[in-house]
Every structure is written in C-alpha cells, then in structure tokens.
N, C-alpha and C. Protein backbone atom coordinates (compact mmCIF):
# COMPACT_ATOMS: atom_id res chain seq x y z
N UNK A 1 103.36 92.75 118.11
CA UNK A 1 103.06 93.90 117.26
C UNK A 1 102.85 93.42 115.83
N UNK A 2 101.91 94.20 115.18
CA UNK A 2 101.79 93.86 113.75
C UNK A 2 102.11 95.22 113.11
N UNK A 3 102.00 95.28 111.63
CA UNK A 3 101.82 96.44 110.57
C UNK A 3 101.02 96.18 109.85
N UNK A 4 100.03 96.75 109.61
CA UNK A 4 99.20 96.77 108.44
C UNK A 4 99.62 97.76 107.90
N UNK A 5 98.96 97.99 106.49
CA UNK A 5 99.09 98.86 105.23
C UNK A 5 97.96 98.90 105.08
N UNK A 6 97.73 100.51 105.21
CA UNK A 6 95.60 100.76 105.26
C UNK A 6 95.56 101.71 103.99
N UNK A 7 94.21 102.17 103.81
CA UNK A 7 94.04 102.67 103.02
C UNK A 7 92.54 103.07 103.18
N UNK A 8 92.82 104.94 102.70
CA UNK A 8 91.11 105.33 103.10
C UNK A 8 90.39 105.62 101.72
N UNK A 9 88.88 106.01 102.18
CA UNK A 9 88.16 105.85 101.02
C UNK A 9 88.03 106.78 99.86
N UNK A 10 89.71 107.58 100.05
CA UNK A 10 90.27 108.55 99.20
C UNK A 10 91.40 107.95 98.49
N UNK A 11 91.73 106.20 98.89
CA UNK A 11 92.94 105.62 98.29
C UNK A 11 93.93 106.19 98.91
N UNK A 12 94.44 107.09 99.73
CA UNK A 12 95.62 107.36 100.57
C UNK A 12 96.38 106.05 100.90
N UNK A 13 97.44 105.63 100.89
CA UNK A 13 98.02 104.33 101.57
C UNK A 13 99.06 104.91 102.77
N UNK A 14 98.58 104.33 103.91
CA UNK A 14 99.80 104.25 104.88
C UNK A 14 100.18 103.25 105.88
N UNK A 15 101.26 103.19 105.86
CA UNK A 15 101.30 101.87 107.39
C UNK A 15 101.36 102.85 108.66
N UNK A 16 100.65 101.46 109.41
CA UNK A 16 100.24 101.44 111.55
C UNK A 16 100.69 100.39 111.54
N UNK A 17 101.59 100.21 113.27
CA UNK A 17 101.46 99.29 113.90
C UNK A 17 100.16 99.05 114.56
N UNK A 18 99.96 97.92 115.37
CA UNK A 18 98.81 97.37 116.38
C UNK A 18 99.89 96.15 117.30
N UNK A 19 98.71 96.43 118.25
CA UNK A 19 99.21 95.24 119.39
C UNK A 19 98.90 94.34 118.77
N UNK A 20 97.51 93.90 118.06
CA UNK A 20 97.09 92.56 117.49
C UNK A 20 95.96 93.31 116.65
N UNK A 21 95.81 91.93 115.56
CA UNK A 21 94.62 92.55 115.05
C UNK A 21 93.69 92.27 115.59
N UNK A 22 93.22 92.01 116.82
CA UNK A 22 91.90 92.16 117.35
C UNK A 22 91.89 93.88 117.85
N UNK A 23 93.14 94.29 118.08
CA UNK A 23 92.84 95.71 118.90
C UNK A 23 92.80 96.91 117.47
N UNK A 24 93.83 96.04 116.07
CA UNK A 24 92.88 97.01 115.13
C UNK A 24 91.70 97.11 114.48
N UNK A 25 90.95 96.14 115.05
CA UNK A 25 89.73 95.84 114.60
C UNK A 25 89.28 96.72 115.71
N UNK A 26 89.29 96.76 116.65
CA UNK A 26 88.70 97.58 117.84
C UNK A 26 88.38 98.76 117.24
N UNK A 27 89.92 99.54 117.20
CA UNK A 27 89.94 100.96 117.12
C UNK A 27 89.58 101.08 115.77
N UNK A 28 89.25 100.19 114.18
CA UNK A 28 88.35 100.49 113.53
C UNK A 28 87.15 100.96 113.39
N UNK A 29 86.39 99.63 114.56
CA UNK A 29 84.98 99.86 114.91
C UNK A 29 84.82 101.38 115.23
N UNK A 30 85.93 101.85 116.10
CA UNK A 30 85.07 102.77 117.28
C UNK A 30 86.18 104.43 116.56
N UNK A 31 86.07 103.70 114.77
CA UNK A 31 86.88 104.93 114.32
C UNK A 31 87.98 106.01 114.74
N UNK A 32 88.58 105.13 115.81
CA UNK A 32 90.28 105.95 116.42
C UNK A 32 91.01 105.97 115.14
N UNK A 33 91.21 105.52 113.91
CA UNK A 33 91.98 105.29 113.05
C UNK A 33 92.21 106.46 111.88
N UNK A 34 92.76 107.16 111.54
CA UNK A 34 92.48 108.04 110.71
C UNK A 34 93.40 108.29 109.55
N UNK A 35 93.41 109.11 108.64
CA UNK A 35 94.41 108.83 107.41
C UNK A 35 95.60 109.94 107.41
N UNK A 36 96.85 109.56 107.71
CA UNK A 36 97.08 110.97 107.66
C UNK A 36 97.33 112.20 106.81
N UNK A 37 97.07 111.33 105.75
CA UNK A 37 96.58 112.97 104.30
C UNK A 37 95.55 113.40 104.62
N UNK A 38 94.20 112.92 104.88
CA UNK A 38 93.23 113.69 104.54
C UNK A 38 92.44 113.61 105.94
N UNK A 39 92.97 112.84 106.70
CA UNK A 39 92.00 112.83 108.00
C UNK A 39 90.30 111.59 107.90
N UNK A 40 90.64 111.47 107.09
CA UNK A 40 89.69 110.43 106.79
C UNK A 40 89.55 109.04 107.75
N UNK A 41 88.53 108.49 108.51
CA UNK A 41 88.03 107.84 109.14
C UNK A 41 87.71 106.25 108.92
N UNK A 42 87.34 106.30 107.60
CA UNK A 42 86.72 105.34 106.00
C UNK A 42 88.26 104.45 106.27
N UNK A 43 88.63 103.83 106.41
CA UNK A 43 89.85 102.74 106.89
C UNK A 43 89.88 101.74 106.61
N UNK A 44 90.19 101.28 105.56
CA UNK A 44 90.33 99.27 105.46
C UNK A 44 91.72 99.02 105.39
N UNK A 45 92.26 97.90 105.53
CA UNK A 45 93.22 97.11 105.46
C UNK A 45 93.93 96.63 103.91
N UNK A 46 94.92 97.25 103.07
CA UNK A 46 95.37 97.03 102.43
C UNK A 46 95.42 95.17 101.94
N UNK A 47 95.85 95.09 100.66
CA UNK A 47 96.09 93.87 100.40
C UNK A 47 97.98 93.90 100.23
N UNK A 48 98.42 93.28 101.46
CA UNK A 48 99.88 93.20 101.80
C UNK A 48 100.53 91.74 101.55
N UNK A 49 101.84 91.77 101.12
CA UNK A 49 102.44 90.63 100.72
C UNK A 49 103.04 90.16 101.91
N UNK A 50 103.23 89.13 102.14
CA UNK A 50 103.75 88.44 102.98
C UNK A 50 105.28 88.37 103.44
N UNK A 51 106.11 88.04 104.10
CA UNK A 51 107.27 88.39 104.59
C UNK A 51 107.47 86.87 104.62
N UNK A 52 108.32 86.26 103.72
CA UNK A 52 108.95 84.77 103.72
C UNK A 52 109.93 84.93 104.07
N UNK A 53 110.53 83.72 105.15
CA UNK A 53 111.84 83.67 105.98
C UNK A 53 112.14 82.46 105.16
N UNK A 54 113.27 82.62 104.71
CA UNK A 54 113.86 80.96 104.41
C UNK A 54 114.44 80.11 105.42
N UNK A 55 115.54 79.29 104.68
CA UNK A 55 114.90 78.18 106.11
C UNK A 55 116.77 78.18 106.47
N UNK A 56 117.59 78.94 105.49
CA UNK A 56 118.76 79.15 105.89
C UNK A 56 119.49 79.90 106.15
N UNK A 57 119.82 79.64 107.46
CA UNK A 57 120.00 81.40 108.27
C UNK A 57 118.61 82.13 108.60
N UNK A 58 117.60 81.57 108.88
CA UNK A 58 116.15 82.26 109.25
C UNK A 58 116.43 83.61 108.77
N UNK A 59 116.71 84.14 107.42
CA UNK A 59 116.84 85.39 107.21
C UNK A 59 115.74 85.65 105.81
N UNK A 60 114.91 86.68 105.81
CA UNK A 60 114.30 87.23 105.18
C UNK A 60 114.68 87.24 103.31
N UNK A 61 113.50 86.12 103.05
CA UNK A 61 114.41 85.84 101.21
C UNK A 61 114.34 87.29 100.86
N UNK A 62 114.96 86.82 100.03
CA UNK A 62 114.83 88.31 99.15
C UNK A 62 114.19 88.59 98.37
N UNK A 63 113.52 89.89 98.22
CA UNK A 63 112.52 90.14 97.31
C UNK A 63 112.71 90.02 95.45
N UNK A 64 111.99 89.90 94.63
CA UNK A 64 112.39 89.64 93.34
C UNK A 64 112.75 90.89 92.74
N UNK A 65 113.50 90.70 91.77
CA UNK A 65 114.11 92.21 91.26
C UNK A 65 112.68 92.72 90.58
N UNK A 66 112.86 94.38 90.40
CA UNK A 66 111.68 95.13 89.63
C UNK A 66 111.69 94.92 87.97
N UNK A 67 110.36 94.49 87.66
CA UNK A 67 110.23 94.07 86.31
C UNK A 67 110.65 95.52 85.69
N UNK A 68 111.29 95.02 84.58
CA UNK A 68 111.76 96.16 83.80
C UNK A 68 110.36 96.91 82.94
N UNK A 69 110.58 98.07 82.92
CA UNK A 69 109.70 99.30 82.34
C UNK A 69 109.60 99.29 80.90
N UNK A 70 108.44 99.54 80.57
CA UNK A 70 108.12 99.42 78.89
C UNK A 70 108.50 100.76 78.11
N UNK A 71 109.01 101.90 79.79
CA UNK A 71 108.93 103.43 78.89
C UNK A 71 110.45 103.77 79.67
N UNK A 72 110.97 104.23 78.72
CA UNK A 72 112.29 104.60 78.63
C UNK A 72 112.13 106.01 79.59
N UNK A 73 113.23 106.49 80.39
CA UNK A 73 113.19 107.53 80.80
C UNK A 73 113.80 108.29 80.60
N UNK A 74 113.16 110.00 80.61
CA UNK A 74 112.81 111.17 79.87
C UNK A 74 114.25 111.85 80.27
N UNK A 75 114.72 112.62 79.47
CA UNK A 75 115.81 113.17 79.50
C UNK A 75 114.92 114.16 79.32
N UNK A 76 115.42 115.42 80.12
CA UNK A 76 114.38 116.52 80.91
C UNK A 76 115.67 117.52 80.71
N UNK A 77 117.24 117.39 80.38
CA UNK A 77 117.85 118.67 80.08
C UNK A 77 118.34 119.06 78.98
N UNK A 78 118.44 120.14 79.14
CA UNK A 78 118.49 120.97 77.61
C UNK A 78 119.94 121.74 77.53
C-alpha cells in the first residue's frame, strides 16, 4: 500500500491510499479519482516529503520542530 497527497485543479489537498502506483496511475487515467471538496476529477500528485527511518531502533526520525512565526498571536477577548 502507498499514500499519496493529491491535489485538484481547485488546489483542494487530500490523502488516498493505492495498492501501487501503477494502479494510481490507472485509476488516474480512467478518472476513478475524485476530490472530495469539490468532486473534481483534474488530480495530480502532491509534492510529499519523505518518511526517514533511522538506523536506531528502525524507528521513524523525528520531524524538525515548527519554525517560529514572525506574527504574534491575536488576543481576540475583551
């Protein structure tokens, strides 16, 4: 099984599994694939980061912390 991260020609992003990517290439061709916001058909394949295993404990590195924000957040009560 795989996951891709697709995206239609409305920019919607969502993940699918597939058996392989030859069978999501299939059901591309023959437009089985659809978006589920908008129903859209228009389907490409996201640009997805990779999943690195280290080499101790074959366990999934860890991702890098989130760069910190240039905008302070909004205090919204009164």
């Amino acid at each position: 099984m795989i996951r891709y991260t697709l995206r239609c020609e409305r920019g919607h992003q969502f993940e699918s599994w597939f058996q392989s990517s030859s069978a999501y290439e299939s059901q591309e061709r023959r437009h089985l694939i659809n978006c589920p916001a908008c129903g859209s058909t228009e389907i490409e394949r996201a640009i997805m980061a990779p999943q690195v295993v280290s080499k101790k404990g074959r366990e999934p590195a860890r991702p890098a912390p989130p760069l910190p924000s240039r905008h302070r957040p909004v205090n919204r009560r009164r």
